[in-house]
PDB file of N, CA and C in Angstrom:
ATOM      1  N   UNK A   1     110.537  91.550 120.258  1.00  0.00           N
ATOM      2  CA  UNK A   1     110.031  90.494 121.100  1.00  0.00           C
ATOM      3  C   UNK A   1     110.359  90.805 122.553  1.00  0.00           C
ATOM      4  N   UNK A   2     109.320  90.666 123.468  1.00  0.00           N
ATOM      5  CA  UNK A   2     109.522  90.529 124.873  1.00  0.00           C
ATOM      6  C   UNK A   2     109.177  89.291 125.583  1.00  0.00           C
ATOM      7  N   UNK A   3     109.611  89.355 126.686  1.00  0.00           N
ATOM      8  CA  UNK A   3     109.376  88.000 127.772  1.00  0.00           C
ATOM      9  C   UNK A   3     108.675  88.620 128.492  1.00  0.00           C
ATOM     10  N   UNK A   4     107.675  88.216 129.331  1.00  0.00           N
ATOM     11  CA  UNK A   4     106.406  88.619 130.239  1.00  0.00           C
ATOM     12  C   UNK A   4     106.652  87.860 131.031  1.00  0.00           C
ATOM     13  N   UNK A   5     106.988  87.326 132.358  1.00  0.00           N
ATOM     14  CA  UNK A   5     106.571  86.472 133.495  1.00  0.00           C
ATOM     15  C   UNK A   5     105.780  86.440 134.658  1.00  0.00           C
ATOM     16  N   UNK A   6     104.829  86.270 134.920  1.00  0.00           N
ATOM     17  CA  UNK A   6     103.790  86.375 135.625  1.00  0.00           C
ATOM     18  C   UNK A   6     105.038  85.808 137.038  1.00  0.00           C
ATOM     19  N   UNK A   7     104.346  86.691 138.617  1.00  0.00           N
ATOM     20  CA  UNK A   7     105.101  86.475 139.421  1.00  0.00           C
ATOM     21  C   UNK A   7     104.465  84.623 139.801  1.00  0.00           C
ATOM     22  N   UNK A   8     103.121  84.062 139.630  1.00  0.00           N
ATOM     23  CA  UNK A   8     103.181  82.843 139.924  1.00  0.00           C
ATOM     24  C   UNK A   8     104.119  81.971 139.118  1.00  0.00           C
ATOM     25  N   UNK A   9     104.337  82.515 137.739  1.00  0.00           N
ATOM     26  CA  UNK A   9     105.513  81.611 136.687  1.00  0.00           C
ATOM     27  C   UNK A   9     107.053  81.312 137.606  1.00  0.00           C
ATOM     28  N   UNK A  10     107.093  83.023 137.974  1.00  0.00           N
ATOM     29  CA  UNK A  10     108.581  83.270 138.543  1.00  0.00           C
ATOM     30  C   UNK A  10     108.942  82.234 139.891  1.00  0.00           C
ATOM     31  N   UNK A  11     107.409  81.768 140.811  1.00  0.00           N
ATOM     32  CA  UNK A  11     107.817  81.047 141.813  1.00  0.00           C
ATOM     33  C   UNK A  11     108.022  79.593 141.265  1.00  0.00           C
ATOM     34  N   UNK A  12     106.980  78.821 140.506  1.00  0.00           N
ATOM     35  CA  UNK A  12     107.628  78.247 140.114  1.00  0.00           C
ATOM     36  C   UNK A  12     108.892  77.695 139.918  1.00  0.00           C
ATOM     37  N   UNK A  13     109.433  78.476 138.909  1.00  0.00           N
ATOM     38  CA  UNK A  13     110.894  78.249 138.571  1.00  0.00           C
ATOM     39  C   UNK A  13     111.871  78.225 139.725  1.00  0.00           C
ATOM     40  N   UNK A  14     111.370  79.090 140.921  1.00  0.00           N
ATOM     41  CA  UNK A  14     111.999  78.617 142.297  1.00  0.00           C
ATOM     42  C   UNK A  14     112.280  77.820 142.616  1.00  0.00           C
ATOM     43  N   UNK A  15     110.689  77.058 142.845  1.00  0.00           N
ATOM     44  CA  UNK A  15     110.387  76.098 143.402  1.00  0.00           C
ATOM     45  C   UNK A  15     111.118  75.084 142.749  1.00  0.00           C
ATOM     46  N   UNK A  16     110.457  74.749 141.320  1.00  0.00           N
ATOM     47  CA  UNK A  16     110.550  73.516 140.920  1.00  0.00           C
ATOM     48  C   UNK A  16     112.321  73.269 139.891  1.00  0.00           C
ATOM     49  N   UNK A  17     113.036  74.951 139.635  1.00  0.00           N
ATOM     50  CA  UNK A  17     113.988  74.200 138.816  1.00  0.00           C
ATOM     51  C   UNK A  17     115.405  75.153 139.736  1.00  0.00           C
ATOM     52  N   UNK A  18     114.921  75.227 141.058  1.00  0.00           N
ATOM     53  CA  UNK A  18     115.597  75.582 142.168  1.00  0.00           C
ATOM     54  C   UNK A  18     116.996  76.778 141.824  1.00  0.00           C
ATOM     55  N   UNK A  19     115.924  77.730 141.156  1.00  0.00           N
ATOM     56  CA  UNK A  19     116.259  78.909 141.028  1.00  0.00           C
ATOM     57  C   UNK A  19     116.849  80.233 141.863  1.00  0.00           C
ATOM     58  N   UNK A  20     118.080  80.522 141.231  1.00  0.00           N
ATOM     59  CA  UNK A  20     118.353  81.108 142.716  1.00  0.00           C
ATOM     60  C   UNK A  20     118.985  82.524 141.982  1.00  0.00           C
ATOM     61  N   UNK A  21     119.199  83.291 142.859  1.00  0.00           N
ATOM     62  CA  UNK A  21     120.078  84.770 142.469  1.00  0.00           C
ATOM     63  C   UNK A  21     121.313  84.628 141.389  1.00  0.00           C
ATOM     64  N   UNK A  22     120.695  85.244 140.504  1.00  0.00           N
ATOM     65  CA  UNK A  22     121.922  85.246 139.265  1.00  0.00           C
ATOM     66  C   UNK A  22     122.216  83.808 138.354  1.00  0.00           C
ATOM     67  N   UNK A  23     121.271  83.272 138.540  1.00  0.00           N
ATOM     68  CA  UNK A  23     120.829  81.931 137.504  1.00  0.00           C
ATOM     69  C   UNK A  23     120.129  82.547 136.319  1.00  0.00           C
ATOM     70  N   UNK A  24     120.551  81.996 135.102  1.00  0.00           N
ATOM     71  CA  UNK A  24     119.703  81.945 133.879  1.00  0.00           C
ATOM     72  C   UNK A  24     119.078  80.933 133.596  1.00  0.00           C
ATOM     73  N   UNK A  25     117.594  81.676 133.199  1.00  0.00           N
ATOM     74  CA  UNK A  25     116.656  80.728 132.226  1.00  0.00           C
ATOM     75  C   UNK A  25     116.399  81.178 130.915  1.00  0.00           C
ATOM     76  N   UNK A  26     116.565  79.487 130.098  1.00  0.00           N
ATOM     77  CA  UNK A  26     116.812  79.750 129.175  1.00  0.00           C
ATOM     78  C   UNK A  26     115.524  79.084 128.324  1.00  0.00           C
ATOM     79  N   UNK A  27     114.990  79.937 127.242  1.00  0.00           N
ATOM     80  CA  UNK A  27     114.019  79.422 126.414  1.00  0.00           C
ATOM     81  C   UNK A  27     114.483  78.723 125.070  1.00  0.00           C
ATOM     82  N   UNK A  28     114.099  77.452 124.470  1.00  0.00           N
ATOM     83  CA  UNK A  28     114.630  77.184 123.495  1.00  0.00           C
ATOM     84  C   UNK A  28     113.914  76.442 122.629  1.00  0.00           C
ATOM     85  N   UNK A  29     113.821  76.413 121.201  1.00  0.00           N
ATOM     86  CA  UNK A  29     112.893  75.698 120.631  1.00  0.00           C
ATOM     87  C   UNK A  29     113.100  74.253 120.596  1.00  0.00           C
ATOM     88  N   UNK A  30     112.789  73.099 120.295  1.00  0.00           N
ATOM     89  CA  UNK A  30     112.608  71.908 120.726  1.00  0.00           C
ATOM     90  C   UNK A  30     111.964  71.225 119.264  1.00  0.00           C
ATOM     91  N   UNK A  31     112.782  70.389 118.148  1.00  0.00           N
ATOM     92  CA  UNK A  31     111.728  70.004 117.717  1.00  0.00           C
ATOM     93  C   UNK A  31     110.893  68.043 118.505  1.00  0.00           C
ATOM     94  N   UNK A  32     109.384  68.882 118.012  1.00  0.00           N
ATOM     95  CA  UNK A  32     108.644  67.656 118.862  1.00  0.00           C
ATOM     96  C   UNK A  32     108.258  68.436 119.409  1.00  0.00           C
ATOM     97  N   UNK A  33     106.515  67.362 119.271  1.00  0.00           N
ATOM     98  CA  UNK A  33     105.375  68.209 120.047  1.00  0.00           C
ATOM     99  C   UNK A  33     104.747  69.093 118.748  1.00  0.00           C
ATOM    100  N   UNK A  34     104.036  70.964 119.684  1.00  0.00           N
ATOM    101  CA  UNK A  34     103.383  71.529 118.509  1.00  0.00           C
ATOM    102  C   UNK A  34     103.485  72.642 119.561  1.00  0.00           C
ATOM    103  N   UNK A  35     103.364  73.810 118.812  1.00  0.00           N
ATOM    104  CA  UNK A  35     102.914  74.774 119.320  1.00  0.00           C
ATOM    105  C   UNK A  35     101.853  75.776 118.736  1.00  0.00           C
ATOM    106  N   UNK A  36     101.221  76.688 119.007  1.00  0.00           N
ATOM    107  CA  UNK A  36     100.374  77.802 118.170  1.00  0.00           C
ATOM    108  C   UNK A  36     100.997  78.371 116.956  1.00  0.00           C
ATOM    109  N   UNK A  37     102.660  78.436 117.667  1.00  0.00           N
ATOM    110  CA  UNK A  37     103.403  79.154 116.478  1.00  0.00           C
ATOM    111  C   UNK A  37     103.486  78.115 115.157  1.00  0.00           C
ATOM    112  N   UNK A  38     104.193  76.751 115.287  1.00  0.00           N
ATOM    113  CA  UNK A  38     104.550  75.583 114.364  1.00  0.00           C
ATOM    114  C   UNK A  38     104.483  74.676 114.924  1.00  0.00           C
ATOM    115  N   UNK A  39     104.084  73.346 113.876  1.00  0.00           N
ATOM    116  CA  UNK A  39     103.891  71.983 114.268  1.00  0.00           C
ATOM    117  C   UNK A  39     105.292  71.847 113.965  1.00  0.00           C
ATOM    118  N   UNK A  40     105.419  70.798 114.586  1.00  0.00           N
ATOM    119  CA  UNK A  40     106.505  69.624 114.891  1.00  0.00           C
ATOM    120  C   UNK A  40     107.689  70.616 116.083  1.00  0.00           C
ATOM    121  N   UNK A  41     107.175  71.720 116.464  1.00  0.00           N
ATOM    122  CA  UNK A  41     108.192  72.426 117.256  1.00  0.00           C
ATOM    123  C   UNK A  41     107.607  72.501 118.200  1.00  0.00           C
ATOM    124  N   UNK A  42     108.246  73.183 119.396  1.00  0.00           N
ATOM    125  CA  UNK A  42     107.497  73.784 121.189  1.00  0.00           C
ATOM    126  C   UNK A  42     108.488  74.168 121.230  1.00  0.00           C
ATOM    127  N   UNK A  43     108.226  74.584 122.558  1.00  0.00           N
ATOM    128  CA  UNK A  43     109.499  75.583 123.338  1.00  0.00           C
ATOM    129  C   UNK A  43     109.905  74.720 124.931  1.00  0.00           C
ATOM    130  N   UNK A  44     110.802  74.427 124.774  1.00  0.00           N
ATOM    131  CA  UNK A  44     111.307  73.775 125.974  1.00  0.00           C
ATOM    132  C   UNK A  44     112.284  75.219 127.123  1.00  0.00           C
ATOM    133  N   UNK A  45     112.392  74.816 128.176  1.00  0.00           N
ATOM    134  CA  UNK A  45     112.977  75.391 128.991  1.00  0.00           C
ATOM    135  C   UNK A  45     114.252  74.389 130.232  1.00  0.00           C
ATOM    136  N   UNK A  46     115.582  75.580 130.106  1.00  0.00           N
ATOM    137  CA  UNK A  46     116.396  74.742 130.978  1.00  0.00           C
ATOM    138  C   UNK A  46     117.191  76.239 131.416  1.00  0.00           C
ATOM    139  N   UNK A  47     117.680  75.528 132.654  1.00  0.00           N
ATOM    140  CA  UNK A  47     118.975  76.411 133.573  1.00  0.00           C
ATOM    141  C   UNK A  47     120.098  76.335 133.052  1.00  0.00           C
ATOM    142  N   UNK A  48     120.600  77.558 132.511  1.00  0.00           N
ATOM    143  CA  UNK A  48     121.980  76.909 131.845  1.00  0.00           C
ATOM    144  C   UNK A  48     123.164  78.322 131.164  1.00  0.00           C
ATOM    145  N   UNK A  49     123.799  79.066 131.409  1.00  0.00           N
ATOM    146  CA  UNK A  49     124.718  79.898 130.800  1.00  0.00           C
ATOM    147  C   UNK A  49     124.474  80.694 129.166  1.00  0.00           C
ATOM    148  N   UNK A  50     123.766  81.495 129.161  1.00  0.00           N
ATOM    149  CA  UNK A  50     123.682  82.146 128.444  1.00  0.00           C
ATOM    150  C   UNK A  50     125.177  82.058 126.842  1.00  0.00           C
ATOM    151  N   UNK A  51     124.943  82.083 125.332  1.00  0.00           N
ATOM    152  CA  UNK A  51     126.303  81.599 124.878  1.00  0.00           C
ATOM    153  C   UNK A  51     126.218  83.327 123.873  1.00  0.00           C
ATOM    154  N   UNK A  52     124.664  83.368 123.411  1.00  0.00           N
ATOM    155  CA  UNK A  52     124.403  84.507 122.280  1.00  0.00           C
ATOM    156  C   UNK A  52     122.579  85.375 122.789  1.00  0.00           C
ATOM    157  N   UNK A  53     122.502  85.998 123.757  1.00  0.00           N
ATOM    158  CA  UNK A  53     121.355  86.615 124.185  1.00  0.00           C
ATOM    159  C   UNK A  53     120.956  87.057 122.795  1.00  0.00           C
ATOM    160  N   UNK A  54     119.230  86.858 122.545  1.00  0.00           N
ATOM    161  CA  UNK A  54     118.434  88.162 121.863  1.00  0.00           C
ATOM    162  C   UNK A  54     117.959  88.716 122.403  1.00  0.00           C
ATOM    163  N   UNK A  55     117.174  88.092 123.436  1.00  0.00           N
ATOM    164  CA  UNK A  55     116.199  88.656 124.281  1.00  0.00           C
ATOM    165  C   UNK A  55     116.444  88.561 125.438  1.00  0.00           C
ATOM    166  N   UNK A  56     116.382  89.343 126.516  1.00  0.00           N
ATOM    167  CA  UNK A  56     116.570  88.995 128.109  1.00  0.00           C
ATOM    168  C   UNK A  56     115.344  89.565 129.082  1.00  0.00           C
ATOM    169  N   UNK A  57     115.149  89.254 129.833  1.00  0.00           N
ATOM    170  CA  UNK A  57     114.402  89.784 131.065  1.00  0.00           C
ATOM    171  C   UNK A  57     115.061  89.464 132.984  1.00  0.00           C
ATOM    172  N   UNK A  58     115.453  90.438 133.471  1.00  0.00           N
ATOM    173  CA  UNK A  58     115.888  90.112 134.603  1.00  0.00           C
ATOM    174  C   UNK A  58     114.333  90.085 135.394  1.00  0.00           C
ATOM    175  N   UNK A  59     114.073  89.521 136.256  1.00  0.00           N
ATOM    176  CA  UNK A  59     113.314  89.605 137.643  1.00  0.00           C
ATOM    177  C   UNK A  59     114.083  89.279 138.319  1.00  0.00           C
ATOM    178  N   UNK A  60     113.974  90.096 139.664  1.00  0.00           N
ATOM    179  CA  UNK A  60     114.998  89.387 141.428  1.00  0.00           C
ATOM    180  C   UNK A  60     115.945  88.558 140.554  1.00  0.00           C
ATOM    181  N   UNK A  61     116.716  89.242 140.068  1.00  0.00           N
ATOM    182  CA  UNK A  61     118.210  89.198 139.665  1.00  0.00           C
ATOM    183  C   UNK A  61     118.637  87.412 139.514  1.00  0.00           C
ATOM    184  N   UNK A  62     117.107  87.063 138.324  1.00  0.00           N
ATOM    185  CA  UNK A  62     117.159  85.875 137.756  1.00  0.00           C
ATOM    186  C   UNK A  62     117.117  86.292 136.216  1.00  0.00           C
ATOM    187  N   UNK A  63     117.653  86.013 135.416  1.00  0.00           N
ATOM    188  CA  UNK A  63     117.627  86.251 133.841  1.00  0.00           C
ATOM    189  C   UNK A  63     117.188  85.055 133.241  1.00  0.00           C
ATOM    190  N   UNK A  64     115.755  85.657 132.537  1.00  0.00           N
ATOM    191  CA  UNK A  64     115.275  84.279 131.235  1.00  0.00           C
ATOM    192  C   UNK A  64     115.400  85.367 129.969  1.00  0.00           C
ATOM    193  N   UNK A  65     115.914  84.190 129.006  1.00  0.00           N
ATOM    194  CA  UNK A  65     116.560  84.477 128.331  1.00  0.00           C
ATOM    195  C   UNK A  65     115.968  83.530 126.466  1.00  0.00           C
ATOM    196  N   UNK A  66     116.343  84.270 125.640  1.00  0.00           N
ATOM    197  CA  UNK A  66     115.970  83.837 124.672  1.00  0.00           C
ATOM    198  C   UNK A  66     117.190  83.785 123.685  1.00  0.00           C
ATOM    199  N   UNK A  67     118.071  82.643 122.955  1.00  0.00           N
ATOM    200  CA  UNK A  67     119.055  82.778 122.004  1.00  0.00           C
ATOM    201  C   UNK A  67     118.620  83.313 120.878  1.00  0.00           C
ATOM    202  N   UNK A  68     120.011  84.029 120.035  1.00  0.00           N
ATOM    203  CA  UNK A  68     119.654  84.406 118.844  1.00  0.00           C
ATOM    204  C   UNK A  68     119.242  82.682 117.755  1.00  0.00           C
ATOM    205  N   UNK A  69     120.154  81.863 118.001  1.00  0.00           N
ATOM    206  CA  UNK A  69     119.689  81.095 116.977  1.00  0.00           C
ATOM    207  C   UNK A  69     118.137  80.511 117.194  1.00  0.00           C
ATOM    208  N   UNK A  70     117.292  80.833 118.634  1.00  0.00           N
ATOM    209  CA  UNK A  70     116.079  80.493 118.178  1.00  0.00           C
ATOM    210  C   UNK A  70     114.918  81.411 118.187  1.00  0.00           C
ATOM    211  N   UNK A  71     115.036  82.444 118.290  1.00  0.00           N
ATOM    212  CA  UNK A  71     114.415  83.667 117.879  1.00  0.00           C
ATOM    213  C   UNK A  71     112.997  83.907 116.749  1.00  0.00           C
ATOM    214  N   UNK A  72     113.768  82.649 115.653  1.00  0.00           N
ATOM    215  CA  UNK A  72     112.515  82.350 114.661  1.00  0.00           C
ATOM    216  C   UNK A  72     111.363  81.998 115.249  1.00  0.00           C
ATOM    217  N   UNK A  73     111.352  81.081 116.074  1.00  0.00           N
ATOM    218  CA  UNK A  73     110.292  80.365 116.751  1.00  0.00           C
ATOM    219  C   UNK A  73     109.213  81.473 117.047  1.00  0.00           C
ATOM    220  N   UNK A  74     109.189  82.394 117.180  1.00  0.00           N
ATOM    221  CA  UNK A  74     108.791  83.406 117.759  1.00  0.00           C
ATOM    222  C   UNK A  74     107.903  84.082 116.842  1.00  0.00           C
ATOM    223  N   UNK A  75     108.227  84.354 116.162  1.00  0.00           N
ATOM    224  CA  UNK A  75     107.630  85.088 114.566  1.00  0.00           C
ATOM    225  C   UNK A  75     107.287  86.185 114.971  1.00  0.00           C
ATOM    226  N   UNK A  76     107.753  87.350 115.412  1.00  0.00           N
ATOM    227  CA  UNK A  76     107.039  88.646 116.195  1.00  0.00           C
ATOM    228  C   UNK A  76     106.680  88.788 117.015  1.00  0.00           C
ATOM    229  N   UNK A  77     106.532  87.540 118.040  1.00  0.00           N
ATOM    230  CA  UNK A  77     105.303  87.409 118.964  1.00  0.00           C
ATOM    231  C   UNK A  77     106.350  87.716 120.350  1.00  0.00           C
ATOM    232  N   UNK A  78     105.402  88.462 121.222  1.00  0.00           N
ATOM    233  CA  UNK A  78     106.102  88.466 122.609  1.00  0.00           C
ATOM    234  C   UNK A  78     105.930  87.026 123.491  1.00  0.00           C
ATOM    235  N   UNK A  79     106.965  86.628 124.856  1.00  0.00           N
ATOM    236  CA  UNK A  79     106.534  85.194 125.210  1.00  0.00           C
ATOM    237  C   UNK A  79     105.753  85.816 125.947  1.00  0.00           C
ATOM    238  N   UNK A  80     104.344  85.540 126.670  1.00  0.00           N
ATOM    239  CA  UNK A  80     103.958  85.634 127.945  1.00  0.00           C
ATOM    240  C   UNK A  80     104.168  83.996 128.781  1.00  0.00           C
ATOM    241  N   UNK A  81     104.716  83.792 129.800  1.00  0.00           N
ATOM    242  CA  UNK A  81     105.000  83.054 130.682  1.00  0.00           C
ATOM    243  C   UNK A  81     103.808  82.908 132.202  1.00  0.00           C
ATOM    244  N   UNK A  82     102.833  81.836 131.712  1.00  0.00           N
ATOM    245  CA  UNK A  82     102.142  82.069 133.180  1.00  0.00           C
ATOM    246  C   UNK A  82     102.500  80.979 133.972  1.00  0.00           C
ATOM    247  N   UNK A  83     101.205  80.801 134.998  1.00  0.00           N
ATOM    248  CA  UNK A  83     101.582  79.557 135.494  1.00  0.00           C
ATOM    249  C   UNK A  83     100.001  78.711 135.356  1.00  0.00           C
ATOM    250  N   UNK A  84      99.819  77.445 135.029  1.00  0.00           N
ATOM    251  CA  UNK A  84      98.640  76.711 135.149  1.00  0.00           C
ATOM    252  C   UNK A  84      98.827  76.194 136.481  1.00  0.00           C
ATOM    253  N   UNK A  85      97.899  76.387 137.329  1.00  0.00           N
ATOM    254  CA  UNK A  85      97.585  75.820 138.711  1.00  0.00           C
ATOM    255  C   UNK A  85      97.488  74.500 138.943  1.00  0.00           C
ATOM    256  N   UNK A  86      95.951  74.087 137.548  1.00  0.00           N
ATOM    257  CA  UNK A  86      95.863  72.694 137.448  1.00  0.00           C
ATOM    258  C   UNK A  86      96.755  72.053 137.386  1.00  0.00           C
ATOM    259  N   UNK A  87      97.782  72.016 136.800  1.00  0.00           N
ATOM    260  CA  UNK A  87      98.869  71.192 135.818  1.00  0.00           C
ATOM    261  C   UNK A  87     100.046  71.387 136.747  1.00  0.00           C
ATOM    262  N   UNK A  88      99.986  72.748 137.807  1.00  0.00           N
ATOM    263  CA  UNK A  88     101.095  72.801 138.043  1.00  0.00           C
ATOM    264  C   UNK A  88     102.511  72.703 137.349  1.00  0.00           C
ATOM    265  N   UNK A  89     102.489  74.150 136.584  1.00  0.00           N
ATOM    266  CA  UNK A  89     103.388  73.867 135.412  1.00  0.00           C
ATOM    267  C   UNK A  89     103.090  75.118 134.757  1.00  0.00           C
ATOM    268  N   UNK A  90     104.391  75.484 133.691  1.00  0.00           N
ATOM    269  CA  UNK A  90     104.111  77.085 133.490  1.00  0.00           C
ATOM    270  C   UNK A  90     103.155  76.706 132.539  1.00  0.00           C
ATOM    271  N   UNK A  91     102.766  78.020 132.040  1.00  0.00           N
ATOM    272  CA  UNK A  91     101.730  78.031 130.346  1.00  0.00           C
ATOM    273  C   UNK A  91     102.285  78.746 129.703  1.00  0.00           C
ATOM    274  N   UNK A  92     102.402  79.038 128.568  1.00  0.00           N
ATOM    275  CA  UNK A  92     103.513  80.053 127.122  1.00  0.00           C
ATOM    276  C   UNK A  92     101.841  80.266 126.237  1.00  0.00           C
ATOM    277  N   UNK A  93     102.106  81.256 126.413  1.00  0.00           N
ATOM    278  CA  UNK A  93     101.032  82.035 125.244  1.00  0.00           C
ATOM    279  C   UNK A  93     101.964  82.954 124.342  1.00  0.00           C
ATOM    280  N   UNK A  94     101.373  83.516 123.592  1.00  0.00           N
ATOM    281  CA  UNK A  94     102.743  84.048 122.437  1.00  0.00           C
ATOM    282  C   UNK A  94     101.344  85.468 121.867  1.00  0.00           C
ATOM    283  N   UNK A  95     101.850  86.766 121.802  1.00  0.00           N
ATOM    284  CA  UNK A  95     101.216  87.596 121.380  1.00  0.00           C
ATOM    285  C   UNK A  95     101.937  88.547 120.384  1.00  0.00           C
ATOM    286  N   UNK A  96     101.326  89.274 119.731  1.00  0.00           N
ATOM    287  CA  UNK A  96     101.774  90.302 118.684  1.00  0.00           C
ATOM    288  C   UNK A  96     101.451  91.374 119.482  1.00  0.00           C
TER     289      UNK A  96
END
């Protein structure tokens, strides 16, 4: 599995969850809601200390990050991370 972040995703997270040098983001499953992968799950996102990395991606020496305990969520699939303009707000697509 990889993380993809599109550089409009990356400002974002600047902007809006006031992201700065050597902060982690962290991906995590959530039950509630739905996703492509499973109903009753999504993937939520927060700023917060890394405890058990699976997955990492640095950009400009920001790390998003994926735990081992939610890894399932994933089922093979890489994250791609964009940004929706409309919505103002990232988008998660998930690929093999």
């Amino acid at each position: 599995m990889n993380i993809i972040i599109s550089e409009k995703a990356q400002e974002w997270f600047e902007r809006e969850m006031d992201v700065e040098k050597n902060d982690y983001i962290r991906f995590y499953v959530r039950y509630g809601g739905s996703s492509p992968l499973h109903d009753s799950f999504s993937l939520g996102v927060n700023k917060e200390d890394p405890i058990e990395m699976a997955v990492e991606k640095t950009i400009k020496d920001v790390t998003y990050f994926v735990e081992e305990k939610d890894i399932w969520f994933f089922d093979g699939h890489d994250l791609h991370v964009l940004y929706n303009e409309k919505l103002d707000e990232p988008q998660y697509e998930y690929k093999k």
